[in-house]
Protein backbone atom coordinates (compact mmCIF):
# COMPACT_ATOMS: atom_id res chain seq x y z
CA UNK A 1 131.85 52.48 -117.10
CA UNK A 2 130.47 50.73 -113.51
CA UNK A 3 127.68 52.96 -112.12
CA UNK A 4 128.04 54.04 -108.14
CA UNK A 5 126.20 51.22 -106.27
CA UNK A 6 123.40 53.47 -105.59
CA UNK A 7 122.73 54.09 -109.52
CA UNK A 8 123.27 50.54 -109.65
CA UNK A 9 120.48 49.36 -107.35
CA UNK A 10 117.83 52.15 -108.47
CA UNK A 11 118.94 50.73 -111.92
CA UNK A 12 117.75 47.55 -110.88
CA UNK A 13 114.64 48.33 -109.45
CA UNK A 14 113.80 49.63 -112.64
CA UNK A 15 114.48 47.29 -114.55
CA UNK A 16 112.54 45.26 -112.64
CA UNK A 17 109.39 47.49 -112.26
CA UNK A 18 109.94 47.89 -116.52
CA UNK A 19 109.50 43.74 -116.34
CA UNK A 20 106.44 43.72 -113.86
CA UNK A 21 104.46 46.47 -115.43
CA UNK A 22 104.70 44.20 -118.55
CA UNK A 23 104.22 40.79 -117.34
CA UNK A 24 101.13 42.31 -115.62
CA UNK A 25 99.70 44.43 -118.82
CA UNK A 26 100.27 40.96 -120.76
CA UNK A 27 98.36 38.95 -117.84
CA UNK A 28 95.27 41.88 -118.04
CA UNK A 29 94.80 41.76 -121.98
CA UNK A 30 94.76 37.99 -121.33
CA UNK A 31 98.39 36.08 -122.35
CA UNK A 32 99.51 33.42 -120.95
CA UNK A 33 102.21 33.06 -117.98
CA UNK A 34 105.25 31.73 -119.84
CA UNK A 35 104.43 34.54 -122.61
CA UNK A 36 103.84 37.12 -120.06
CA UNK A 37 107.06 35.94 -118.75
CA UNK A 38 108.94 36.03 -121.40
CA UNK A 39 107.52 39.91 -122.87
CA UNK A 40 108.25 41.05 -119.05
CA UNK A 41 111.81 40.02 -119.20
CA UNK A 42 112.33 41.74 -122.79
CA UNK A 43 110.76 45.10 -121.46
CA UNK A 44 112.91 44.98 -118.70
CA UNK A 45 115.80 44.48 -120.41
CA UNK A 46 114.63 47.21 -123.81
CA UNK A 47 115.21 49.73 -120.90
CA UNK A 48 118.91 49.46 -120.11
CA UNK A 49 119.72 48.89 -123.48
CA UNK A 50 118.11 51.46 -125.03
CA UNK A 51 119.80 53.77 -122.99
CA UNK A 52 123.48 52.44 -122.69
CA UNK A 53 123.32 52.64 -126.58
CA UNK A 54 123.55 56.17 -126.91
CA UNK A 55 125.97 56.58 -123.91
CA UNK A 56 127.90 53.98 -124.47
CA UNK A 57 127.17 52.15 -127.32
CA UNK A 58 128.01 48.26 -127.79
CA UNK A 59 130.41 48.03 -124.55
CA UNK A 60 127.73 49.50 -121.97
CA UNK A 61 124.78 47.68 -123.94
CA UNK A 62 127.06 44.30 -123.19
CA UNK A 63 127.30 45.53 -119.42
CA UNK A 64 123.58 45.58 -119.54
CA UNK A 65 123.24 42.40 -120.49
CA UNK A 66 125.18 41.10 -117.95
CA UNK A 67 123.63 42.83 -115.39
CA UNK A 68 120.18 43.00 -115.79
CA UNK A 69 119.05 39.90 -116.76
CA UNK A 70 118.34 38.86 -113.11
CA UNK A 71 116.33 42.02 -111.93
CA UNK A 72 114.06 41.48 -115.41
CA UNK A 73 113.54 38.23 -114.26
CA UNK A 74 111.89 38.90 -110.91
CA UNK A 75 110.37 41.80 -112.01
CA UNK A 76 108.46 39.80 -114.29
CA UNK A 77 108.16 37.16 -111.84
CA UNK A 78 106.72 39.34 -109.26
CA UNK A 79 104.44 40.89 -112.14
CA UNK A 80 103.07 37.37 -112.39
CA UNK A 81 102.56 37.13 -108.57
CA UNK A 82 100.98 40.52 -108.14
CA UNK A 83 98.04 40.06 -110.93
CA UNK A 84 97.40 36.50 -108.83
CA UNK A 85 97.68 39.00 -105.76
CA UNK A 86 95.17 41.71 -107.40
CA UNK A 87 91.94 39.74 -108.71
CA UNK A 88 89.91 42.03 -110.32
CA UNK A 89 92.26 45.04 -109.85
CA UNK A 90 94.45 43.93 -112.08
CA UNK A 91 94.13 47.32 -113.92
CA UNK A 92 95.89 49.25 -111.41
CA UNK A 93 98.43 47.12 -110.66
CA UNK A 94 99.56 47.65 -113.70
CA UNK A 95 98.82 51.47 -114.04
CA UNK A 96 101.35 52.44 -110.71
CA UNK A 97 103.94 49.93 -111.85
CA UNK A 98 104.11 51.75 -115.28
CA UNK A 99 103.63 55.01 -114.07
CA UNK A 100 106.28 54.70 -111.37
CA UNK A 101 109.01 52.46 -114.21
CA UNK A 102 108.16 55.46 -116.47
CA UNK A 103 108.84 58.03 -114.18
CA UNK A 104 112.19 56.73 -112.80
CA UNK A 105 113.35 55.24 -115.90
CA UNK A 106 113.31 58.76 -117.81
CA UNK A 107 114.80 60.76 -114.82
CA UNK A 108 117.92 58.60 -114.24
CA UNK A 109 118.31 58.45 -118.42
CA UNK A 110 118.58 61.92 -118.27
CA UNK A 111 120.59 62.38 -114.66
CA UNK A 112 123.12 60.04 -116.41
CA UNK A 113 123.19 61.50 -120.03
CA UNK A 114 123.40 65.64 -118.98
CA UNK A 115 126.75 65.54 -118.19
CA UNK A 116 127.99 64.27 -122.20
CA UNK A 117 125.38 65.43 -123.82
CA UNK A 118 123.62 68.40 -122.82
CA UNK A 119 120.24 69.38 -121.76
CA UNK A 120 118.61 68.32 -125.15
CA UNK A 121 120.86 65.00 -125.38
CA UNK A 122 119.41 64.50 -121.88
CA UNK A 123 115.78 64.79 -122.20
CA UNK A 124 116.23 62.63 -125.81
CA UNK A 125 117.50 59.90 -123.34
CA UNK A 126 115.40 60.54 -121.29
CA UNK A 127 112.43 60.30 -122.73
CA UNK A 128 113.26 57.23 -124.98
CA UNK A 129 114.75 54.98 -122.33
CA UNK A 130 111.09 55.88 -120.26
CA UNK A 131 108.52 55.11 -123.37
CA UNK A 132 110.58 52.24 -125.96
CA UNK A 133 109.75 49.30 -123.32
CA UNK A 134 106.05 50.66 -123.05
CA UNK A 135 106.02 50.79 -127.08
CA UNK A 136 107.10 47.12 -127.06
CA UNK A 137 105.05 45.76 -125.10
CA UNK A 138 102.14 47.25 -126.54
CA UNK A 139 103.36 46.58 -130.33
CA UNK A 140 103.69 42.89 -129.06
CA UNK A 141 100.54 42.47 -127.64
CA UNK A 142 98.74 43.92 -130.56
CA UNK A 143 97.56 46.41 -129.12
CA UNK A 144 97.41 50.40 -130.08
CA UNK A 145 100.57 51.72 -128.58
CA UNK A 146 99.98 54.11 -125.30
CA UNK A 147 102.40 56.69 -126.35
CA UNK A 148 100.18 57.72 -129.27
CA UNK A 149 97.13 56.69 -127.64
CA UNK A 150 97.07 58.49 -124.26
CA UNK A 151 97.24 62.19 -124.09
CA UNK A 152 99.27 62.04 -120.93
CA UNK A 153 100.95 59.33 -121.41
CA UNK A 154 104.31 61.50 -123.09
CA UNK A 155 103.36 64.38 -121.91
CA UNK A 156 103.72 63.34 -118.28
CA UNK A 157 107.19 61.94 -119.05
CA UNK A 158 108.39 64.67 -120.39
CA UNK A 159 107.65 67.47 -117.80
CA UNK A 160 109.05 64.97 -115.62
CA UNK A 161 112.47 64.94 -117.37
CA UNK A 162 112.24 68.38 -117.37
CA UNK A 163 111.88 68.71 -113.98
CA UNK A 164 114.94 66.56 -113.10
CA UNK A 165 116.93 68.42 -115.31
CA UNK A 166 115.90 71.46 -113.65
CA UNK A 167 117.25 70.02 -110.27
CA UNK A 168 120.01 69.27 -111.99
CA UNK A 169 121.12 72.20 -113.44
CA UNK A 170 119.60 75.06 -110.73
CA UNK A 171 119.84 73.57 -107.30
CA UNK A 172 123.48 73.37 -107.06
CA UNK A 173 124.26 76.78 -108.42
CA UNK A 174 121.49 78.06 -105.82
CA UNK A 175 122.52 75.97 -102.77
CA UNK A 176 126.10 75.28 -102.94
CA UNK A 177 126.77 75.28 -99.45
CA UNK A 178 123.89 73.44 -98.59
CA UNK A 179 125.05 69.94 -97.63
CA UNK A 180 122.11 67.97 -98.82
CA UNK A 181 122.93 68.83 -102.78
CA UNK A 182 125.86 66.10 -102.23
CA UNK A 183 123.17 63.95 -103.03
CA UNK A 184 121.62 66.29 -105.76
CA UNK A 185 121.37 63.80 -108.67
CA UNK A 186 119.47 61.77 -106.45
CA UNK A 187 117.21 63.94 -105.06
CA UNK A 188 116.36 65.26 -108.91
CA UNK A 189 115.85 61.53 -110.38
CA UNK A 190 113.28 60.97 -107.26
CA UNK A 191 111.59 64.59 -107.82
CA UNK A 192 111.41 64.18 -111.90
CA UNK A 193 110.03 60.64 -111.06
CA UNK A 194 107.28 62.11 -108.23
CA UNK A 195 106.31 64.67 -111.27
CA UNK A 196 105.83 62.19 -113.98
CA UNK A 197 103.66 59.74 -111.51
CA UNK A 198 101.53 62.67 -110.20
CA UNK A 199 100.96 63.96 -113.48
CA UNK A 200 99.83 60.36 -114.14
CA UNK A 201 97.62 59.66 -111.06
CA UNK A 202 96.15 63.38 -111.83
CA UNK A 203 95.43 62.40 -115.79
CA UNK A 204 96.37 59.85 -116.72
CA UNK A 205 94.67 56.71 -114.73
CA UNK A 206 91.00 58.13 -116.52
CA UNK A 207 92.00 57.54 -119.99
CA UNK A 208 92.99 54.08 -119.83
């Protein structure tokens, strides 16, 4: 079940921005660097996992494992080097590299899951491959979980997802001819994950 090298890489990346946004809430609330480390990695890793178990269960969950552990790694790496980078604006480091793992993270989960499982299946994987490594961290640092905390912090997710599966579904049957829509998963993950981050920036960066 190998991904096209393009889903591969933006895979990767998010992975990695799952592990950063982590290592770098951990560093804010005050952890230390190997434990920041270490909760960074496990993020980044919650994310592929969570979703290869409902779309492919224990083989695609074992993929996972052996390809992600490397991008979770740097991401929480350059989490670590970012807060060092940041100072005193350590705050929003943290709030784009959520907003933007977030925002991917639930557009590809659902790019990937609509064609087995259907527009509902889609935004369920959606929406828990984007929040469960947000709910871990913030379960493991003790601290009140942002997905019941934050107003905007689902909500934002969620139109996002809808959004992509929007693309998904509409575009093509608008625009067949149109040469760009070979490309139209793509173009939906990158305009669900736009929504979700906007939505953020516009909301979401005053209640935290």
């Amino acid at each position: 079940m190998p991904y096209p090298m393009d889903i591969e890489l933006l895979d990767g990346i998010i992975t990695a921005l799952m592990a950063a946004a982590a290592t770098s809430r951990a560093r804010t609330l005050g952890a230390g660097i190997s434990g920041a480390t270490a909760l960074g990695c496990l993020c980044g890793l919650v994310y592929p996992l969570i979703r290869e178990a409902f779309l492919h269960g224990q083989p695609g969950m074992a993929m996972a494992l052996r390809a992600m552990p490397d991008d979770a790694l740097i991401g929480a790496l350059g989490g670590l080097s970012a807060m060092q980078i940041a100072g005193g604006r350590g705050h929003a480091i943290f709030f784009w590299l959520d907003s933007a793992a977030m925002g991917f993270a639930g557009s590809l989960g659902c790019a990937l899951a609509i064609p087995d499982l259907g527009i509902v299946g889609a935004l369920v994987v959606g929406m828990a491959t984007a929040l469960s490594p947000g709910f871990v961290r913030d379960v493991a640092m003790g601290d009140i979980a942002m997905l019941v905390e934050n107003n905007w912090y689902v909500a934002a997710v969620f139109i996002g997802s809808i959004s992509c599966i929007c693309l998904l579904i509409i575009a093509p049957a608008m625009f067949p001819a149109d040469p760009i829509l070979e490309h139209a998963a793509m173009i939906a993950i990158f305009a669900g994950s736009c929504v979700t981050i906007l939505l953020r920036r516009m909301r979401g960066y005053v209640e935290h």
